[in-house]
PDB file of N, CA and C in Angstrom:
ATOM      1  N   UNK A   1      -0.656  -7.604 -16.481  1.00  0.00           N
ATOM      2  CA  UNK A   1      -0.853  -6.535 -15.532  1.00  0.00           C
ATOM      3  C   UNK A   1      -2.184  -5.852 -15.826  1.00  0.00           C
ATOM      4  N   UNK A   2      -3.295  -5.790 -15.051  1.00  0.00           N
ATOM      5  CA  UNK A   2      -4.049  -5.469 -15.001  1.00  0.00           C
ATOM      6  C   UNK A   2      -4.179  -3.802 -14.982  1.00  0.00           C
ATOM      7  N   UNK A   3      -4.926  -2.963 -15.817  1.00  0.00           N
ATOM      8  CA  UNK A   3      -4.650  -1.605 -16.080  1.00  0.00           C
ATOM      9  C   UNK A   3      -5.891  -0.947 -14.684  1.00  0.00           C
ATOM     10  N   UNK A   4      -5.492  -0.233 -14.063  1.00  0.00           N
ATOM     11  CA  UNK A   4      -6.096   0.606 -12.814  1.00  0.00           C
ATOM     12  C   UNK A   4      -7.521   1.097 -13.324  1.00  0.00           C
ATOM     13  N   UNK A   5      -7.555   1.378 -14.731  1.00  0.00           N
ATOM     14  CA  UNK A   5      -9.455   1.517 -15.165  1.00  0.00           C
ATOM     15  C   UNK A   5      -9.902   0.372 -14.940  1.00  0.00           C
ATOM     16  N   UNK A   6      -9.524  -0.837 -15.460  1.00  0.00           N
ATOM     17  CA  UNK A   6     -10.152  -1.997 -15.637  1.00  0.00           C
ATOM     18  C   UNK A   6     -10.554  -2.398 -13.683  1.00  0.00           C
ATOM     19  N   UNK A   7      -9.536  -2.341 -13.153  1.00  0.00           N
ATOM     20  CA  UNK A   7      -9.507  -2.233 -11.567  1.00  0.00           C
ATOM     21  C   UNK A   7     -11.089  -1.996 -10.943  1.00  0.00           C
ATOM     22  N   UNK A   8     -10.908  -0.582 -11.368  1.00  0.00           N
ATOM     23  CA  UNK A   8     -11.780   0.309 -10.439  1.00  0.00           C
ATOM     24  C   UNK A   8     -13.454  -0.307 -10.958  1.00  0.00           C
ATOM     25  N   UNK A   9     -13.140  -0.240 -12.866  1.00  0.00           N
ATOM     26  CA  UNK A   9     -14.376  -0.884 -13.289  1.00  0.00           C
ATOM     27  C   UNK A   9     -15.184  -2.775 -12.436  1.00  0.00           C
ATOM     28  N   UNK A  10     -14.111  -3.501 -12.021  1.00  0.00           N
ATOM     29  CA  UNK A  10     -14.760  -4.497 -11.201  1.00  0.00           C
ATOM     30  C   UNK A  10     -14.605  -4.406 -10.375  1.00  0.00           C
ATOM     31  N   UNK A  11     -14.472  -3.516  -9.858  1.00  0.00           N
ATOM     32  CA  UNK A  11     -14.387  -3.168  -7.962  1.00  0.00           C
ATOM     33  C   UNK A  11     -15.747  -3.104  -6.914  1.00  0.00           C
ATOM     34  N   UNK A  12     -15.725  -3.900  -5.641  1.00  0.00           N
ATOM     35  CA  UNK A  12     -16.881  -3.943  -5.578  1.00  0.00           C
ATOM     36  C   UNK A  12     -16.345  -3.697  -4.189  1.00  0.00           C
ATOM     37  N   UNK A  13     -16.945  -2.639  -3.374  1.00  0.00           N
ATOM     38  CA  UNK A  13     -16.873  -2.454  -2.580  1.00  0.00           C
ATOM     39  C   UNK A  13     -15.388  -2.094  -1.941  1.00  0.00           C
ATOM     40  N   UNK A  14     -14.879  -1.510  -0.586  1.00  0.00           N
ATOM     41  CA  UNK A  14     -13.521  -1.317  -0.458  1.00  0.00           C
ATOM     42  C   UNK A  14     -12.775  -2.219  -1.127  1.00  0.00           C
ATOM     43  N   UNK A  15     -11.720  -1.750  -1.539  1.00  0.00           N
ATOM     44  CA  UNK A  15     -10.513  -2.507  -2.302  1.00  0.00           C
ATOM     45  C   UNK A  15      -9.432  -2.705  -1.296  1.00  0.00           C
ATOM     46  N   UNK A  16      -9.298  -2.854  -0.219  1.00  0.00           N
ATOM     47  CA  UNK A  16      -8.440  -3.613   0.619  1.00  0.00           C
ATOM     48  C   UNK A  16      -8.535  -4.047   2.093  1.00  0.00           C
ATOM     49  N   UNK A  17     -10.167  -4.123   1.744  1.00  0.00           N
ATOM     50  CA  UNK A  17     -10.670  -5.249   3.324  1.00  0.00           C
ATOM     51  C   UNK A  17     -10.402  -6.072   3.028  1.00  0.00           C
ATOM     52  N   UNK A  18     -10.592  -6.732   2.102  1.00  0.00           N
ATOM     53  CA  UNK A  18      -9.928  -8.241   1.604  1.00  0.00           C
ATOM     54  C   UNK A  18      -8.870  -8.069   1.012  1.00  0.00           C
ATOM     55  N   UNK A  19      -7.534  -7.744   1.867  1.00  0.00           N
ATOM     56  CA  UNK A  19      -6.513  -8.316   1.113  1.00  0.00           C
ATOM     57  C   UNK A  19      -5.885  -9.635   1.761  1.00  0.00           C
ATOM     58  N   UNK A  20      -5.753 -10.716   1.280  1.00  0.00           N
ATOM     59  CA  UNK A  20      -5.087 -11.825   1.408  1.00  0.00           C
ATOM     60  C   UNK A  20      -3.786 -11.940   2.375  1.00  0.00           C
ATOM     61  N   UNK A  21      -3.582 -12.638   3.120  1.00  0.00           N
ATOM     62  CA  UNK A  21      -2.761 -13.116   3.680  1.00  0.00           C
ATOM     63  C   UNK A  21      -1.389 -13.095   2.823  1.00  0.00           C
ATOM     64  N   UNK A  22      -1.727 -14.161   1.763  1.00  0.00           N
ATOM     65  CA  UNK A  22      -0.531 -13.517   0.480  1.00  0.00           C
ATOM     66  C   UNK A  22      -0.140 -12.304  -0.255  1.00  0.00           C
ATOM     67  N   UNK A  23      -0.991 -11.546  -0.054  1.00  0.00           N
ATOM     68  CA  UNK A  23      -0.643 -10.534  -0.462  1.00  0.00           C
ATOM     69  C   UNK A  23      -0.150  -9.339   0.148  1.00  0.00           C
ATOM     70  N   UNK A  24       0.360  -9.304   1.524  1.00  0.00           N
ATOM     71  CA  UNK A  24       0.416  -8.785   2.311  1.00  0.00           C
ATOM     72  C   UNK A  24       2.031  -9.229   2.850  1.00  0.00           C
ATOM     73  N   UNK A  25       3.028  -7.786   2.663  1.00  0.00           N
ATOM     74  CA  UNK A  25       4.067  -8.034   2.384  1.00  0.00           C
ATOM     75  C   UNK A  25       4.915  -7.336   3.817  1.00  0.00           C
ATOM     76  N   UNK A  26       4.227  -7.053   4.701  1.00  0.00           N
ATOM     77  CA  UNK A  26       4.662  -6.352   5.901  1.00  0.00           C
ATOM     78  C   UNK A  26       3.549  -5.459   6.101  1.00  0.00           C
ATOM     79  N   UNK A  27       2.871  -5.737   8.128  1.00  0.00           N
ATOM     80  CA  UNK A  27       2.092  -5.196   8.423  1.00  0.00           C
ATOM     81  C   UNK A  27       2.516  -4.671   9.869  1.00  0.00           C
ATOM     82  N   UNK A  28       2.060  -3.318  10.320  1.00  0.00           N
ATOM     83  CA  UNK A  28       2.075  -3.853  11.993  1.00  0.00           C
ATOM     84  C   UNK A  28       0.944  -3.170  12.446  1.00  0.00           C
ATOM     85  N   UNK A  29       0.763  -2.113  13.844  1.00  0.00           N
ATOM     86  CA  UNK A  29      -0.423  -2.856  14.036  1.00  0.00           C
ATOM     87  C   UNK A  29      -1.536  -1.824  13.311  1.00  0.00           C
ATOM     88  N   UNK A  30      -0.935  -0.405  12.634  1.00  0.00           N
ATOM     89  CA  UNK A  30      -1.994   0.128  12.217  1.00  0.00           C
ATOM     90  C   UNK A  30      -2.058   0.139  10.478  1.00  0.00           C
ATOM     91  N   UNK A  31      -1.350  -0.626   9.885  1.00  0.00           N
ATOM     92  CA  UNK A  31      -0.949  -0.886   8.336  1.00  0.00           C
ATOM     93  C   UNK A  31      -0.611  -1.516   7.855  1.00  0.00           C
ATOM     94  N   UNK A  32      -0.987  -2.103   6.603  1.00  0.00           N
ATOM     95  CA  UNK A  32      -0.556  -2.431   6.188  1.00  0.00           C
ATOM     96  C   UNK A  32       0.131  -2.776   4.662  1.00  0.00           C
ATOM     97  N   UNK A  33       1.881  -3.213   4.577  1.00  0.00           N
ATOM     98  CA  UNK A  33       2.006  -2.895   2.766  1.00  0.00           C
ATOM     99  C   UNK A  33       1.880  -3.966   2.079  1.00  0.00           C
ATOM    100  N   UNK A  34       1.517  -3.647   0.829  1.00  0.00           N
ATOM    101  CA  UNK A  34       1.191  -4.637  -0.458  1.00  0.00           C
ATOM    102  C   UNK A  34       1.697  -4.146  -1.466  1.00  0.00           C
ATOM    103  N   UNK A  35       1.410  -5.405  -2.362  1.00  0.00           N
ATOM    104  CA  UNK A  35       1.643  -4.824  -4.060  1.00  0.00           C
ATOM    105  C   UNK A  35       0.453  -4.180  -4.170  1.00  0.00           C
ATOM    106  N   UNK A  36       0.451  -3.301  -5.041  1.00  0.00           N
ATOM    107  CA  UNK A  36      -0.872  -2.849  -5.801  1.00  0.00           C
ATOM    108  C   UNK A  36      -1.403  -3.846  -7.129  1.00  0.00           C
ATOM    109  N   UNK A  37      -2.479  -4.226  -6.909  1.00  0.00           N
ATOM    110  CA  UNK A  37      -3.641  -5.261  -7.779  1.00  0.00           C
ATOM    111  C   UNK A  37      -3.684  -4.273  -9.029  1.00  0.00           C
ATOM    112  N   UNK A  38      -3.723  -3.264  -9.114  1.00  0.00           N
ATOM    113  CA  UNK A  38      -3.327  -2.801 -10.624  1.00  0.00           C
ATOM    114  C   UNK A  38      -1.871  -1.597 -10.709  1.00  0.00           C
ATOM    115  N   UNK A  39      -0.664  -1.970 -10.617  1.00  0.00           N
ATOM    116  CA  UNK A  39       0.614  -1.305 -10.867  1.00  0.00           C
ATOM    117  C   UNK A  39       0.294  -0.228 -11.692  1.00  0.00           C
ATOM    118  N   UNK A  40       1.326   0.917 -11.389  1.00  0.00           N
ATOM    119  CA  UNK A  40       1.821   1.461 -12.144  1.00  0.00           C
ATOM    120  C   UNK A  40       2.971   1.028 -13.108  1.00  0.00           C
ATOM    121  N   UNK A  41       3.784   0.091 -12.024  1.00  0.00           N
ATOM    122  CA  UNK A  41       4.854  -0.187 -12.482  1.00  0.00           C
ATOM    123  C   UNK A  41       5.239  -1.340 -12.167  1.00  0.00           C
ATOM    124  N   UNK A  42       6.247  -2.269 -12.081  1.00  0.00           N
ATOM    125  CA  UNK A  42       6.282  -3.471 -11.744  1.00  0.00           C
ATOM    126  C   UNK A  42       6.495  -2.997  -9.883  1.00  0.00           C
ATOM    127  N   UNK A  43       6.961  -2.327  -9.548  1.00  0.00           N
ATOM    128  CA  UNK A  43       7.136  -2.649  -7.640  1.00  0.00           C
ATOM    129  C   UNK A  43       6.491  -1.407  -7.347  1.00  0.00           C
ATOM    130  N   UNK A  44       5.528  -1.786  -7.675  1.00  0.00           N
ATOM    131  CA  UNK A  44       4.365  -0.721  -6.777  1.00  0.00           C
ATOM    132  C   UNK A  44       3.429  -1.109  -5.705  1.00  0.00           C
ATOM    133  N   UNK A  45       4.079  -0.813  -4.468  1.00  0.00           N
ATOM    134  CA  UNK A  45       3.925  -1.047  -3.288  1.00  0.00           C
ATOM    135  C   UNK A  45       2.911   0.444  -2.836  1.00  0.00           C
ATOM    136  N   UNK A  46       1.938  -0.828  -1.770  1.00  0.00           N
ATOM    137  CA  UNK A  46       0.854   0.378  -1.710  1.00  0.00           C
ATOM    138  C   UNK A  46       1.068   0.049   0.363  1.00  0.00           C
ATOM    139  N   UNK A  47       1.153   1.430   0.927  1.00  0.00           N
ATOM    140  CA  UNK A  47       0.906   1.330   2.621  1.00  0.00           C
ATOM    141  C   UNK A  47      -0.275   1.758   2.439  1.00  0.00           C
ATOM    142  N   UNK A  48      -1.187   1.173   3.271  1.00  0.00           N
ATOM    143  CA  UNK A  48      -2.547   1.125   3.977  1.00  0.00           C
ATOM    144  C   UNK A  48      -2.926   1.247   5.002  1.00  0.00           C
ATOM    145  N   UNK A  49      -3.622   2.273   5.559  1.00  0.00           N
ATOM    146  CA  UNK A  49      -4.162   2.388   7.044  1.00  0.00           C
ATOM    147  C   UNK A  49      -4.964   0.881   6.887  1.00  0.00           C
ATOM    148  N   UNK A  50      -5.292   0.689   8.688  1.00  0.00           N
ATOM    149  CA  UNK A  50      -6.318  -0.407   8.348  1.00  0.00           C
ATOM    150  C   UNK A  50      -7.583   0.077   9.097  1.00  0.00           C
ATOM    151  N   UNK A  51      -7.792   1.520   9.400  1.00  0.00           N
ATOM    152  CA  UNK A  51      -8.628   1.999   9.869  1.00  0.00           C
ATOM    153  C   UNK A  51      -9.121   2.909   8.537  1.00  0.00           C
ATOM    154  N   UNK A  52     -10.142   2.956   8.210  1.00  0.00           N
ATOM    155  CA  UNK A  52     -11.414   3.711   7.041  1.00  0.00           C
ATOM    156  C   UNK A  52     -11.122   4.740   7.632  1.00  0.00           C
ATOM    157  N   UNK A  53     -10.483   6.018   6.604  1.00  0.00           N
ATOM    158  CA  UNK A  53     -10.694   6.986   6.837  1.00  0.00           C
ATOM    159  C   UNK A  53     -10.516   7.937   5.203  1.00  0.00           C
ATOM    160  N   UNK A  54     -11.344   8.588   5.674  1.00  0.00           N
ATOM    161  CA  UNK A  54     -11.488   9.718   3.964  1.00  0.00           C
ATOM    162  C   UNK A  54     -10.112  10.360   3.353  1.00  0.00           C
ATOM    163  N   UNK A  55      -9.385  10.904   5.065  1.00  0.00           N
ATOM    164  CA  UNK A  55      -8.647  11.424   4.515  1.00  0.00           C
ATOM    165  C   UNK A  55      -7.212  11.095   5.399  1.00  0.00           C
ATOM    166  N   UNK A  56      -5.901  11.334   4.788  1.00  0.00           N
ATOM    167  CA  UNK A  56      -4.796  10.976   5.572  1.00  0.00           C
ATOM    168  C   UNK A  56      -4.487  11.758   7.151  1.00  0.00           C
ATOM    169  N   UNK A  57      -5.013  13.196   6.732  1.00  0.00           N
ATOM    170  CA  UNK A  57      -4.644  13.704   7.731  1.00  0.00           C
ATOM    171  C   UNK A  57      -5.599  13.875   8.709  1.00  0.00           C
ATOM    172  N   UNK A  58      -6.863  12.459   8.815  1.00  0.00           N
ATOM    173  CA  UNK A  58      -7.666  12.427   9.685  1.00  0.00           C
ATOM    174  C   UNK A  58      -7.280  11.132  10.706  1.00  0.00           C
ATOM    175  N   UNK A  59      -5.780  10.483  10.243  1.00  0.00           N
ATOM    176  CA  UNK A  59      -5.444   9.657  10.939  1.00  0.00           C
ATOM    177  C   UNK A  59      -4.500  10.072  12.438  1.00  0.00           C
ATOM    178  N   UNK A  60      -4.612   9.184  13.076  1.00  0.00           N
ATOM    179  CA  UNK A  60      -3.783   9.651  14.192  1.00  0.00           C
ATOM    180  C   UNK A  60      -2.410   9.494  14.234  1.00  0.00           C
ATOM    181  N   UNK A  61      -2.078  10.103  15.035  1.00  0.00           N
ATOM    182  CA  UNK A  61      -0.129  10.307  15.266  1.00  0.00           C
ATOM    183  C   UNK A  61       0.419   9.044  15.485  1.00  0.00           C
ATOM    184  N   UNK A  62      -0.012   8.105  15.799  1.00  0.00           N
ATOM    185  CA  UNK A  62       0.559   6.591  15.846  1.00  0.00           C
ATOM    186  C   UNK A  62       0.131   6.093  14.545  1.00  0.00           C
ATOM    187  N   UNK A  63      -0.694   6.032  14.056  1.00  0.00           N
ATOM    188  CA  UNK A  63      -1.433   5.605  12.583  1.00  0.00           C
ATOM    189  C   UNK A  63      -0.629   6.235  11.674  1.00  0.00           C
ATOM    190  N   UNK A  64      -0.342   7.549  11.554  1.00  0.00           N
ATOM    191  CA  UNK A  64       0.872   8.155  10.736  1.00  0.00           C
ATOM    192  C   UNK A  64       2.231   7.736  10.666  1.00  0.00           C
ATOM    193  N   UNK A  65       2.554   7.166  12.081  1.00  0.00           N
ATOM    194  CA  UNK A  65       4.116   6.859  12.474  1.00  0.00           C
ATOM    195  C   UNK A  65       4.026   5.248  11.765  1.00  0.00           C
ATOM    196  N   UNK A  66       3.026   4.784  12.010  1.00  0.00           N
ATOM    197  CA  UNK A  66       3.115   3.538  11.168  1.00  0.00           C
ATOM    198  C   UNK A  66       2.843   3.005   9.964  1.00  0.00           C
ATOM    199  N   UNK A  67       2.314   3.772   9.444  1.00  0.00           N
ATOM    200  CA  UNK A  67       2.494   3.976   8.339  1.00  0.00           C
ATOM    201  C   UNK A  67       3.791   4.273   7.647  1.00  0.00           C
ATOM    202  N   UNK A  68       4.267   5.456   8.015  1.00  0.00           N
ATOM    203  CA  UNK A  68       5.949   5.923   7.610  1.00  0.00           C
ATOM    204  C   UNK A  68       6.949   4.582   7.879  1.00  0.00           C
ATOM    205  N   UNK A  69       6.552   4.117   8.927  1.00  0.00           N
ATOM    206  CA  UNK A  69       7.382   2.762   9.143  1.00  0.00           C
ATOM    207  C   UNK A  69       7.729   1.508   7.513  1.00  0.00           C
ATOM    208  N   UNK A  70       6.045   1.693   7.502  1.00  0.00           N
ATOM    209  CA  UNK A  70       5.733   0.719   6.577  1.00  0.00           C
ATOM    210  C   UNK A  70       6.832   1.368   5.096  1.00  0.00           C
ATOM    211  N   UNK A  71       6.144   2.602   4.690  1.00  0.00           N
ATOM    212  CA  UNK A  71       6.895   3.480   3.800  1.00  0.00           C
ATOM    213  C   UNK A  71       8.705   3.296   3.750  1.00  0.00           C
ATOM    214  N   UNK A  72       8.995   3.304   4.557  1.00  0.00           N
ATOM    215  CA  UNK A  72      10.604   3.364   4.680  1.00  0.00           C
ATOM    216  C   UNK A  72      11.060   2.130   4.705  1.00  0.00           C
ATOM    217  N   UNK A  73      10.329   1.171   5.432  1.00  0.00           N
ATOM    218  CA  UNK A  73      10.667  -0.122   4.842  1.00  0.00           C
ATOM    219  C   UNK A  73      10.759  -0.473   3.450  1.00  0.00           C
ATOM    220  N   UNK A  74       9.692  -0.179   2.899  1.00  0.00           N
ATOM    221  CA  UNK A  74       9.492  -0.351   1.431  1.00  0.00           C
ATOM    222  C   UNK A  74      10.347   0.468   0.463  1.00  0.00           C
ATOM    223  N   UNK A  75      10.328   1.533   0.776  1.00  0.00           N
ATOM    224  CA  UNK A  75      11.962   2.037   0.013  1.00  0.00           C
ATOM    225  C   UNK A  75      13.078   0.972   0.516  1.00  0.00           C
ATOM    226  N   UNK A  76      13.623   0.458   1.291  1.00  0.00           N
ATOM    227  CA  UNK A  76      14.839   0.024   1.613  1.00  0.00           C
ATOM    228  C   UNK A  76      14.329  -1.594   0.550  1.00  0.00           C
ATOM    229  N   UNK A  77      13.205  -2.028   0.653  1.00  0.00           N
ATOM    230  CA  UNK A  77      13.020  -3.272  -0.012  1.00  0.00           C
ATOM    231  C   UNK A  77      13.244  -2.555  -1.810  1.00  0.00           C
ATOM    232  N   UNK A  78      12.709  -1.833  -2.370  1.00  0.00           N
ATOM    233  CA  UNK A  78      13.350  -0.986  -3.492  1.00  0.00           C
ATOM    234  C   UNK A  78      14.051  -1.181  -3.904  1.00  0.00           C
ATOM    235  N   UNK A  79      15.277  -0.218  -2.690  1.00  0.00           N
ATOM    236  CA  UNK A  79      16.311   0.322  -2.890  1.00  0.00           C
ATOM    237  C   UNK A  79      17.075  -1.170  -3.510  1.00  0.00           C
ATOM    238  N   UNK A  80      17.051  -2.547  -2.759  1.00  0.00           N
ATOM    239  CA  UNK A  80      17.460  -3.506  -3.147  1.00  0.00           C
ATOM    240  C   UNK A  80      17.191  -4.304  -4.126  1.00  0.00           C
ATOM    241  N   UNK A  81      16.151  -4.235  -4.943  1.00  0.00           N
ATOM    242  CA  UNK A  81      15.742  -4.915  -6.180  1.00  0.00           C
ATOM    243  C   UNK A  81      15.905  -3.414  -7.315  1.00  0.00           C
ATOM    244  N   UNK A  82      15.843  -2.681  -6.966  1.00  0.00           N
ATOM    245  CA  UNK A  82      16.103  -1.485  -8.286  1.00  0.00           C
ATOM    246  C   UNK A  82      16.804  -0.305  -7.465  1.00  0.00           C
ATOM    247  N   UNK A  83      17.952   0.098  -7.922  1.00  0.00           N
ATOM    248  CA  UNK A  83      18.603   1.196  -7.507  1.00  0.00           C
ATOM    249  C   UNK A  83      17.787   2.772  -7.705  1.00  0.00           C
ATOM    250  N   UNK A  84      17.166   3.370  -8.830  1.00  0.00           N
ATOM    251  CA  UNK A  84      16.728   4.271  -8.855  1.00  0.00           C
ATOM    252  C   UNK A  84      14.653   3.753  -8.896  1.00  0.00           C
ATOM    253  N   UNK A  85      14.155   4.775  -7.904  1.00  0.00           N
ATOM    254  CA  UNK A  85      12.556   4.520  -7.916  1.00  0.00           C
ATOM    255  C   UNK A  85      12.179   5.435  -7.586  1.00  0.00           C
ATOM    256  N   UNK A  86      10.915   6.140  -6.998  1.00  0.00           N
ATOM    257  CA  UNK A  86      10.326   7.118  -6.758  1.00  0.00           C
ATOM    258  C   UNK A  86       9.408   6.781  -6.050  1.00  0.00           C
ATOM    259  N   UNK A  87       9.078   7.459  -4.717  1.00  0.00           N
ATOM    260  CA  UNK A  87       8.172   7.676  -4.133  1.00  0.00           C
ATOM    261  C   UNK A  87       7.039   8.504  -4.211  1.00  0.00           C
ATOM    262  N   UNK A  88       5.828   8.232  -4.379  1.00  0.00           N
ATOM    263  CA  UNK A  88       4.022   9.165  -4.622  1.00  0.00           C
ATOM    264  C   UNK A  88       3.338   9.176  -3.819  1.00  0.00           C
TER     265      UNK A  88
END
């Protein structure tokens, strides 16, 4: 498992224009979720706008809703491989 300093230290440019086809675990049309390339933990699932923006609450009301989509999916995928987890 790759540690999130080491991450950021070879990071070249955005870190999830290129995410892979494989790596990409449920998308629709404004997000999408993945594992995270450096965990916190073993099921650390990351939702992603797929629109560049600085900040969350510069996204729009459909971009938010799909996102949460993505989010709640991913708890229910969780909820089924580990009973207790936490959401950040």
């Amino acid at each position: 498992m790759m540690l999130y300093k080491e991450f950021l230290e070879k990071l070249e440019g955005c870190p999830f224009c290129n995410i892979s086809r494989e790596e990409i675990i449920k998308q629709n049309k404004n997000a999408v979720l993945t594992l995270a390339r450096a965990p916190y933990t073993e099921y650390h699932l990351l939702a992603i706008p797929k629109r560049h923006e600085a900040s969350l609450r510069n996204l729009t009301k459909e971009e938010k809703q799909d996102l949460d989509e993505l989010i709640s999916w991913g708890m229910e995928f969780f909820h089924k491989k580990q009973k207790e987890f936490s959401v950040v």
